[in-house]
Protein backbone atom coordinates (compact mmCIF):
# COMPACT_ATOMS: atom_id res chain seq x y z
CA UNK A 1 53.86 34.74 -60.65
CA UNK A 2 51.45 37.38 -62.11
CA UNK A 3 48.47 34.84 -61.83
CA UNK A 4 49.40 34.48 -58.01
CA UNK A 5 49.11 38.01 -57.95
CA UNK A 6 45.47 38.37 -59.58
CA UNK A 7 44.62 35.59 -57.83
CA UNK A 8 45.39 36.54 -54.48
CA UNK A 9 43.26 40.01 -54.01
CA UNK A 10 40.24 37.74 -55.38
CA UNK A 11 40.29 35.09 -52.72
CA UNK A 12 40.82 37.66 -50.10
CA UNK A 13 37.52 39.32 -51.25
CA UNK A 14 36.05 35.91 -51.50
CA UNK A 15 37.07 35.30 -47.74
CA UNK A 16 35.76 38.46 -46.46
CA UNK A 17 32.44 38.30 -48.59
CA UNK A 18 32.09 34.52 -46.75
CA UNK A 19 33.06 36.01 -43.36
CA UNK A 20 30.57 38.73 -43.68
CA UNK A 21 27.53 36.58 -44.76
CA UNK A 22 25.02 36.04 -41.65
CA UNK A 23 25.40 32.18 -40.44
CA UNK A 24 21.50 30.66 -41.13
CA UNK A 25 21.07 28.77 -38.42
CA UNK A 26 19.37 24.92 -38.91
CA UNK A 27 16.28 24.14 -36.78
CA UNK A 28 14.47 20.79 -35.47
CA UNK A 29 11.08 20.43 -34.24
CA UNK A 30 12.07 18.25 -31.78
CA UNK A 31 14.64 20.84 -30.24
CA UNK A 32 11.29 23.51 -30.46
CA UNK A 33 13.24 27.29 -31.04
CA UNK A 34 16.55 26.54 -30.12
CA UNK A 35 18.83 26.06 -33.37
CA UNK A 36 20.73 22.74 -33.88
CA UNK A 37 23.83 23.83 -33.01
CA UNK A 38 22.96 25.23 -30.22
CA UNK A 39 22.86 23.73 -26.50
CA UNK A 40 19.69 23.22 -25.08
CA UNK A 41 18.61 22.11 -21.42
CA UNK A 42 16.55 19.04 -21.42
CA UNK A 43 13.28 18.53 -19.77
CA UNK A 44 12.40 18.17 -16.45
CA UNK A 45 11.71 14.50 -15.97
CA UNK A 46 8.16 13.63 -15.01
CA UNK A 47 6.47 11.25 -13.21
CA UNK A 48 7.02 7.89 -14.63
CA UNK A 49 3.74 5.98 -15.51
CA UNK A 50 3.13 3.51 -12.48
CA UNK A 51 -0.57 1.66 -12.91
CA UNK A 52 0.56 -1.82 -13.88
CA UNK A 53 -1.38 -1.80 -17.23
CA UNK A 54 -0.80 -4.09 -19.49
CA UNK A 55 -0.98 -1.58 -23.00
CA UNK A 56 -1.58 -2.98 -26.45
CA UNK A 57 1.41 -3.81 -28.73
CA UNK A 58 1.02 -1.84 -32.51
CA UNK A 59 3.10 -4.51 -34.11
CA UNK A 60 3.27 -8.32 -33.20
CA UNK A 61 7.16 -8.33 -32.56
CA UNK A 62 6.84 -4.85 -30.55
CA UNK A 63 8.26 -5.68 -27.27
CA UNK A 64 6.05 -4.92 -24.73
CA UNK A 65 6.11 -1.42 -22.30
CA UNK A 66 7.16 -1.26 -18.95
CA UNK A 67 3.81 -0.27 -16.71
CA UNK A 68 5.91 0.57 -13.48
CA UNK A 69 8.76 2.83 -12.49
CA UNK A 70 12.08 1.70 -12.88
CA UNK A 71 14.01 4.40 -11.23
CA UNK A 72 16.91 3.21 -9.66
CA UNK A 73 16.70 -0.84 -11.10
CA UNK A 74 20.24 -1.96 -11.30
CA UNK A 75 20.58 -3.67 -14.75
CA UNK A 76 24.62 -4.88 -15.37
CA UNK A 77 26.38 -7.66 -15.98
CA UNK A 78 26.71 -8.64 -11.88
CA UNK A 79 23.05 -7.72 -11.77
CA UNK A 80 19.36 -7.53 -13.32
CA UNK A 81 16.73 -6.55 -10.71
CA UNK A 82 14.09 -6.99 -13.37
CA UNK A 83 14.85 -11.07 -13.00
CA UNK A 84 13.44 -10.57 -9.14
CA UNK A 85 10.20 -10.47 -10.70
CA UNK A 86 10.05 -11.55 -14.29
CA UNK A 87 11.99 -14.72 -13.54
CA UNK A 88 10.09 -18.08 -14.65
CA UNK A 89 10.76 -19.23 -11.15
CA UNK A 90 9.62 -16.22 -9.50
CA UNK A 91 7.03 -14.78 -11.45
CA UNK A 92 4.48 -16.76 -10.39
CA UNK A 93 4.96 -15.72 -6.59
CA UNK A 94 5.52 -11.97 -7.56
CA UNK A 95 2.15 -12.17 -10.06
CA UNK A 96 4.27 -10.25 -12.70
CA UNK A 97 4.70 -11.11 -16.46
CA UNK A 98 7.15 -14.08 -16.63
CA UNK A 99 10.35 -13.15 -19.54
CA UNK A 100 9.16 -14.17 -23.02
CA UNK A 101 10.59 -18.08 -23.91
CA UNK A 102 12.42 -16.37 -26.77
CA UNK A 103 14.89 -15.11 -24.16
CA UNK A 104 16.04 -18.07 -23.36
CA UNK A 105 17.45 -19.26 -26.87
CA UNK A 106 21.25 -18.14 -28.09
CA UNK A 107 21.59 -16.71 -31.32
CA UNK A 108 21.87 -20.33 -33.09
CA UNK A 109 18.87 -21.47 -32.10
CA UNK A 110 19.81 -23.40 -28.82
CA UNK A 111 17.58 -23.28 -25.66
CA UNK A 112 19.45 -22.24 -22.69
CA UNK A 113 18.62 -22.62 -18.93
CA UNK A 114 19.39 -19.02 -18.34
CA UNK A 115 18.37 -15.93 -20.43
CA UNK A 116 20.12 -14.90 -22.99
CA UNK A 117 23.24 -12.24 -22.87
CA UNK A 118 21.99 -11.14 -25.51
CA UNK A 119 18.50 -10.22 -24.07
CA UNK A 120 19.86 -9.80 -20.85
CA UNK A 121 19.86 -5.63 -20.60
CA UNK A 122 16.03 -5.39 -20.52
CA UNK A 123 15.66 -1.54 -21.11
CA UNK A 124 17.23 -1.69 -24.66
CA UNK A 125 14.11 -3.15 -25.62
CA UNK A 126 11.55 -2.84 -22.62
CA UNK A 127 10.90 1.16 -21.95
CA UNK A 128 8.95 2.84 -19.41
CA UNK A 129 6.03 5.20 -19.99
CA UNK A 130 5.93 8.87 -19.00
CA UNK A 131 2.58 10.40 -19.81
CA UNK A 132 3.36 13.30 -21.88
CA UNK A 133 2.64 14.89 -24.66
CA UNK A 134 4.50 14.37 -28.41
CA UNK A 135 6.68 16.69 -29.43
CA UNK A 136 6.67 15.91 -32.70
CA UNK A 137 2.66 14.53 -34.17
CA UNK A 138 2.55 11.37 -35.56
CA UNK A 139 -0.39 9.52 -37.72
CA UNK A 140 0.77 6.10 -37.03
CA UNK A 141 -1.75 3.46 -36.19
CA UNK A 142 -1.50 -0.41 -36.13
CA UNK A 143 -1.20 -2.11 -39.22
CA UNK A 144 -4.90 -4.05 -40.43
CA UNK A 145 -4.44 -7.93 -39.74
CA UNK A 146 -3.28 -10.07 -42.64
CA UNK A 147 -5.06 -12.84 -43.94
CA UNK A 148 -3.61 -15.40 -45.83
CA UNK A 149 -5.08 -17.69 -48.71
CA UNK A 150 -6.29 -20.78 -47.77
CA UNK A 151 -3.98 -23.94 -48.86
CA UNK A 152 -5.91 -26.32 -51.91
């Protein structure tokens, strides 16, 4: 009982020391001033890239960019309005980029006459450009092709 009452008086000083210590407040650069936990607004949305460009892949397995707007595209499971282009049967009438022939393969292997569910949702992969700045730099470039020995 007498070591619950030394105790006591030195965790309420402990509590008010804690109480009375300024909060430091975390920052990201991709948040700019604002500190983490605070709420932010997020930017205005710009004006989606729109040319038709084809634009160079970094990696060999990066899926390729979206060069038009997309606002509004229903993509669900009733639904995908990028097929009404992309489609093997329809991108030849429609001039765009027919869906890569991996699509069309489950996950064991098996070629399917439809695409995929699994590569069905376009936009997890496929993203649209808006032409602005980084907010955070970056030094990454493509990786140097690799050559491989020749077989003896």
């Amino acid at each position: 009982m007498t070591h619950l009452r030394k105790l006591l008086p030195l965790l309420g000083l402990v509590a008010v020391l804690a109480w009375a210590q300024p909060a430091t407040k975390l920052q990201d650069a991709a948040r700019g001033p604002a500190a983490v936990p605070d709420t932010t607004r997020p930017p205005m949305l710009g004006n989606a890239v729109n040319d038709d460009v084809r634009r160079p892949r970094n990696y060999d397995t990066q899926p390729p960019t979206i060069p038009h707007r997309v606002d509004g595209y229903q993509v669900d499971r009733n639904f995908n309005k990028c097929l009404d282009c992309h489609a093997r049967g329809k991108a030849s009438f429609s001039q765009a980029i027919p869906v890569s022939a991996t699509h069309y393969f489950d996950r064991s292997g098996k070629e399917l006459p439809h695409i995929s569910t699994r590569r069905y949702f376009c936009m997890q992969c496929h993203v649209p450009q808006d032409s602005v700045p980084p907010i955070v730099g970056n030094s990454f470039g493509a990786a140097p092709p690799v050559s491989l020995p020749a077989n003896k």
